[in-house]
Protein backbone atom coordinates (compact mmCIF):
# COMPACT_ATOMS: atom_id res chain seq x y z
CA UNK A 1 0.00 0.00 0.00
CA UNK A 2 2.61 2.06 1.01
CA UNK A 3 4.76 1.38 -2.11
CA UNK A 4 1.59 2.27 -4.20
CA UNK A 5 1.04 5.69 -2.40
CA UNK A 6 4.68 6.35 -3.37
CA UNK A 7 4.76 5.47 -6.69
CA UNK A 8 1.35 7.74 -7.38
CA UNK A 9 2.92 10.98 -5.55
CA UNK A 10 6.02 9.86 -8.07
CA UNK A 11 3.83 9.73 -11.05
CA UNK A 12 2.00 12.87 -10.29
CA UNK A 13 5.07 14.92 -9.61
CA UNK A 14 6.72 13.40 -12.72
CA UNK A 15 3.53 14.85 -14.87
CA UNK A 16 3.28 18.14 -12.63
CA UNK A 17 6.86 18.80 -13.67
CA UNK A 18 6.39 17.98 -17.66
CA UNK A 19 3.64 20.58 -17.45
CA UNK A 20 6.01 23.27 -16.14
CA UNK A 21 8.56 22.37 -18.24
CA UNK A 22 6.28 22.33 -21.22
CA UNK A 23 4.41 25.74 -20.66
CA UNK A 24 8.33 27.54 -19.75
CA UNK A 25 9.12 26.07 -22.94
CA UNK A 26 6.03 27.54 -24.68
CA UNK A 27 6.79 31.09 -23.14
CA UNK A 28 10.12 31.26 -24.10
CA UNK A 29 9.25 30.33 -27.93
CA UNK A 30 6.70 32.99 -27.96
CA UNK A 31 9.35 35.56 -26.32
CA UNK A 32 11.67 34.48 -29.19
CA UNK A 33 8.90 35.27 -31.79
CA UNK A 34 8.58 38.22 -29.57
CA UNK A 35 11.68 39.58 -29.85
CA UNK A 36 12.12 38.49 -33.62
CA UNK A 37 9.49 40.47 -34.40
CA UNK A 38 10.32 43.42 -32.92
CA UNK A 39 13.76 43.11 -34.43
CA UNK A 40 12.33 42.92 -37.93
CA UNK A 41 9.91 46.07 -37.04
CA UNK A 42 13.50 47.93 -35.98
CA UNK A 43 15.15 47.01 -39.22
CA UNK A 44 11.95 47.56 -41.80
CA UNK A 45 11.78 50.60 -39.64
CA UNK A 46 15.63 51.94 -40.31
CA UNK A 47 15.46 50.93 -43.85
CA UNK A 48 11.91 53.75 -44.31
CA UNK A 49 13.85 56.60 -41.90
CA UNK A 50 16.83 55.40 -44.62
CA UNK A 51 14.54 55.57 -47.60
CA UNK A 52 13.53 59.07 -46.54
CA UNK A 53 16.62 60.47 -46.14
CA UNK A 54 17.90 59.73 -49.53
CA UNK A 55 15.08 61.19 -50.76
CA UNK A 56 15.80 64.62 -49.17
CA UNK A 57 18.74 64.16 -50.13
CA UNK A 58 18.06 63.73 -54.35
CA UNK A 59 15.52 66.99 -53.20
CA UNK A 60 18.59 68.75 -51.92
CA UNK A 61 20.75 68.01 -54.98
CA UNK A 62 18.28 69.02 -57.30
CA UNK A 63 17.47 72.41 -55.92
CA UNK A 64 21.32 73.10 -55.45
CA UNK A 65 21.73 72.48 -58.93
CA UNK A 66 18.78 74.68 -60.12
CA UNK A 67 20.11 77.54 -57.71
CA UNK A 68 23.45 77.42 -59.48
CA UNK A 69 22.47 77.07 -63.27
CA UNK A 70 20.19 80.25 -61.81
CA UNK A 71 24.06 81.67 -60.33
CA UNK A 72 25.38 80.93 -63.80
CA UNK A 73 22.76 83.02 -65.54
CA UNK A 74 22.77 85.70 -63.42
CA UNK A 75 26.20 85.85 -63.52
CA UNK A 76 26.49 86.04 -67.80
CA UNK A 77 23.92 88.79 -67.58
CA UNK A 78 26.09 90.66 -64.63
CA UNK A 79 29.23 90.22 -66.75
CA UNK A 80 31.21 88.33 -63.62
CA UNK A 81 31.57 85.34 -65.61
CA UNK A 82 35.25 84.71 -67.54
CA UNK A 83 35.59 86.99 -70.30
CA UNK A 84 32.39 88.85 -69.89
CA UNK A 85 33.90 92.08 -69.16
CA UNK A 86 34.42 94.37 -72.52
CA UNK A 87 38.18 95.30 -72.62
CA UNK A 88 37.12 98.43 -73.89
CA UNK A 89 34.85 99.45 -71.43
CA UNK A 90 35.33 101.14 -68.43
CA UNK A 91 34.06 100.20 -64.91
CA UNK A 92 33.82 101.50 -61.46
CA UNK A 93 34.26 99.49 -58.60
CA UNK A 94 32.67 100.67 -55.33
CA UNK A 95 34.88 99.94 -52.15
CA UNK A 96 34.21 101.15 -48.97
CA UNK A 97 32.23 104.18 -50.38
CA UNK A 98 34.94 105.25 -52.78
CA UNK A 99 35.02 104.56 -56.44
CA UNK A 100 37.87 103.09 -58.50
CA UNK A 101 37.72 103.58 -62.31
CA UNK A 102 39.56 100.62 -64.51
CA UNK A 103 38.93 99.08 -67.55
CA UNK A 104 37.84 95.83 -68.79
CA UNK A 105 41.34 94.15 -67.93
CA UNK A 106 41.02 95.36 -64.90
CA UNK A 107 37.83 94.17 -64.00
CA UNK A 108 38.42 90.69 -65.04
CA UNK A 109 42.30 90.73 -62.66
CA UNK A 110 39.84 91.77 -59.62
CA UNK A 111 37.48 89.11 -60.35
CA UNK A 112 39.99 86.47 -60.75
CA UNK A 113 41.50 88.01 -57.67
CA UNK A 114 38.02 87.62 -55.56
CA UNK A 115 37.83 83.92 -56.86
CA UNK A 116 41.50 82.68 -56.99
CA UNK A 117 41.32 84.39 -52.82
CA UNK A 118 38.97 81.70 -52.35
CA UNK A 119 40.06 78.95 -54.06
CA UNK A 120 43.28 79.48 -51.37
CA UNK A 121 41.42 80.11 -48.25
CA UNK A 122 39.56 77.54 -49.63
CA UNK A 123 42.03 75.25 -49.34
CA UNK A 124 44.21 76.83 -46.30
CA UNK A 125 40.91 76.29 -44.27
CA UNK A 126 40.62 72.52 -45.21
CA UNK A 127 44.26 72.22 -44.16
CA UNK A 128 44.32 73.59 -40.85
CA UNK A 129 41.05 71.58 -39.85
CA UNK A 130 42.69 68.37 -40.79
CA UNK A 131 45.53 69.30 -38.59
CA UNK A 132 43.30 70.21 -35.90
CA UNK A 133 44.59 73.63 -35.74
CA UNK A 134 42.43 76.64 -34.94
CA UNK A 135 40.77 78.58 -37.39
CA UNK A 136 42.90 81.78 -38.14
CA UNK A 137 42.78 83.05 -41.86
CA UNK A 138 45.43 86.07 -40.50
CA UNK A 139 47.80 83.68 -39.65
CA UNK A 140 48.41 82.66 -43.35
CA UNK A 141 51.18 84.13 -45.54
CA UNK A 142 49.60 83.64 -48.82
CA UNK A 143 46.31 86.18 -46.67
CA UNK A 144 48.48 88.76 -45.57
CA UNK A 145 50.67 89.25 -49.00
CA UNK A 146 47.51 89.66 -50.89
CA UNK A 147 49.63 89.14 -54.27
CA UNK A 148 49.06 85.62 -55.18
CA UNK A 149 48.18 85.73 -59.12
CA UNK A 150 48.59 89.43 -59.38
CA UNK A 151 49.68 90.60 -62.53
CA UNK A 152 50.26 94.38 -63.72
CA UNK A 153 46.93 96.38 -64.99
CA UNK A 154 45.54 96.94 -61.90
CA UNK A 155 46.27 98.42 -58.99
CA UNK A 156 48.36 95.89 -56.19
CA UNK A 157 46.56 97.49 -53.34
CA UNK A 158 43.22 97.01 -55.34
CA UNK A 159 43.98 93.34 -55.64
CA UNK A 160 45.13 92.81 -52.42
CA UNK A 161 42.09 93.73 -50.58
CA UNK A 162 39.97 91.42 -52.60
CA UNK A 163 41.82 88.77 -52.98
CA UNK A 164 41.77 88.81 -49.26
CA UNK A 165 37.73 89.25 -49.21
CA UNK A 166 37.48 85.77 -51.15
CA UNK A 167 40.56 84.05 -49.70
CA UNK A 168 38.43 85.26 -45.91
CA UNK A 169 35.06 83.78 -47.38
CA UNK A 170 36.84 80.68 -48.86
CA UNK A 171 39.08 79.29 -45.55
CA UNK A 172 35.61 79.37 -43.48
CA UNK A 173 33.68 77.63 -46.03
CA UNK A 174 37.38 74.92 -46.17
CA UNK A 175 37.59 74.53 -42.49
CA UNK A 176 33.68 74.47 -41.89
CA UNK A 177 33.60 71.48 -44.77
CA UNK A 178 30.50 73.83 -45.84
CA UNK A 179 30.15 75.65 -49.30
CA UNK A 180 28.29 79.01 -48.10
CA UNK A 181 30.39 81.40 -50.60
CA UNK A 182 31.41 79.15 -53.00
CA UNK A 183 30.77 75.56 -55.04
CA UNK A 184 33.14 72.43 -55.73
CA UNK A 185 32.24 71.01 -59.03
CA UNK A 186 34.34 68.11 -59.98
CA UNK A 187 37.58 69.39 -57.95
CA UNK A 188 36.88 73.05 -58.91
CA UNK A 189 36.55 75.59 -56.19
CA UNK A 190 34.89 78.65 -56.89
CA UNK A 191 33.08 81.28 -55.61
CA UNK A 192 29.77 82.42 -55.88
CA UNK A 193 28.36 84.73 -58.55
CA UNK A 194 26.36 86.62 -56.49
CA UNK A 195 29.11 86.73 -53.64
CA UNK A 196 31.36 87.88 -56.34
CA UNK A 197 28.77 90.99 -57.46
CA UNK A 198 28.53 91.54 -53.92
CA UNK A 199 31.99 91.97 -52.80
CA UNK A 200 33.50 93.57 -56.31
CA UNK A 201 29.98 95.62 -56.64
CA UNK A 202 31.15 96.39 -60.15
CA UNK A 203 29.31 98.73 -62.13
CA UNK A 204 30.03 99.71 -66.37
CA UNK A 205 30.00 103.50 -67.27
């Protein structure tokens, strides 16, 4: 009798325990699902923010490239663009509330001036923030001589100044890894049309 009672309590605890075991196994397969599901949601999740980004990005690109084929025209029609000043015309340039009279030669050495300044603080700018040094256009030799590219036909202290007003614009857009002032276009630096007209404000008479 005794053996009987002992082999029942066995029994019963054996199936009591297959039951636990069996519904623990049950809950952890449904936390699995659980948590592959939610990993799944995650990923189909990064993949749309992904999606969406791209697609500001193509936006982006596309309404950079219609504000500079705008730049371009505007800049044919202002004359800043190469060769669009008339060597025999004359024009007045507007600095600091003072004119200066030059001709059509001149014109085009202070616009190369303005955009050859940035193409070098351009690139001065990307230098020093690669070397983790701290942004200081002054500090740079090719900045305070002014002369880089000058040629005779206009006047040195003329080109001077704005070559440094486009090499100042060009080393913060280089060491900000930012094109604010100017545009690179398949390796080419330049500046900006409209920040060109703005800093030459060059007017024919």
């Amino acid at each position: 009798m005794y053996s009987f009672n002992i082999k029942k309590i066995v029994g019963i605890f054996t199936l009591g325990l297959v039951a636990v075991l069996g519904t623990a196994t049950m809950a952890s397969a449904q936390t699995g699902n659980w948590g592959h599901n939610q990993d799944r949601k995650s990923i189909q999740e990064q993949q749309r923010i992904a999606k969406q980004q791209a697609k500001l990005e193509q936006e982006r690109l596309r309404a950079e490239q219609a504000r500079l084929r705008a730049e371009q025209m505007r800049n044919r029609n202002n004359g800043y663009g190469n060769g669009g000043f008339n060597n025999n015309g004359r024009y007045r340039v507007v600095r600091n509330g003072r004119n200066y009279n030059t001709d059509g030669r001149g014109a085009e050495l202070l616009r190369q001036a303005v955009n050859q300044g940035y193409q070098q603080g351009y690139e001065a700018g990307r230098t020093d923030r690669n070397g983790r040094r701290r942004s200081s256009y002054s500090t740079s030799n090719i900045y305070r001589s002014g002369n880089y590219g000058y040629s005779s036909g206009v006047d040195s202290s003329q080109y001077q100044y704005y070559f440094q007003q486009g090499f100042q614009r060009g080393y913060q857009d280089g060491y900000n890894s930012r094109n604010q002032y100017g545009s690179v276009n398949g390796g080419s630096v330049n500046i900006l049309g409209a920040i060109l007209g703005s800093i030459l404000n060059i007017q024919s008479f």
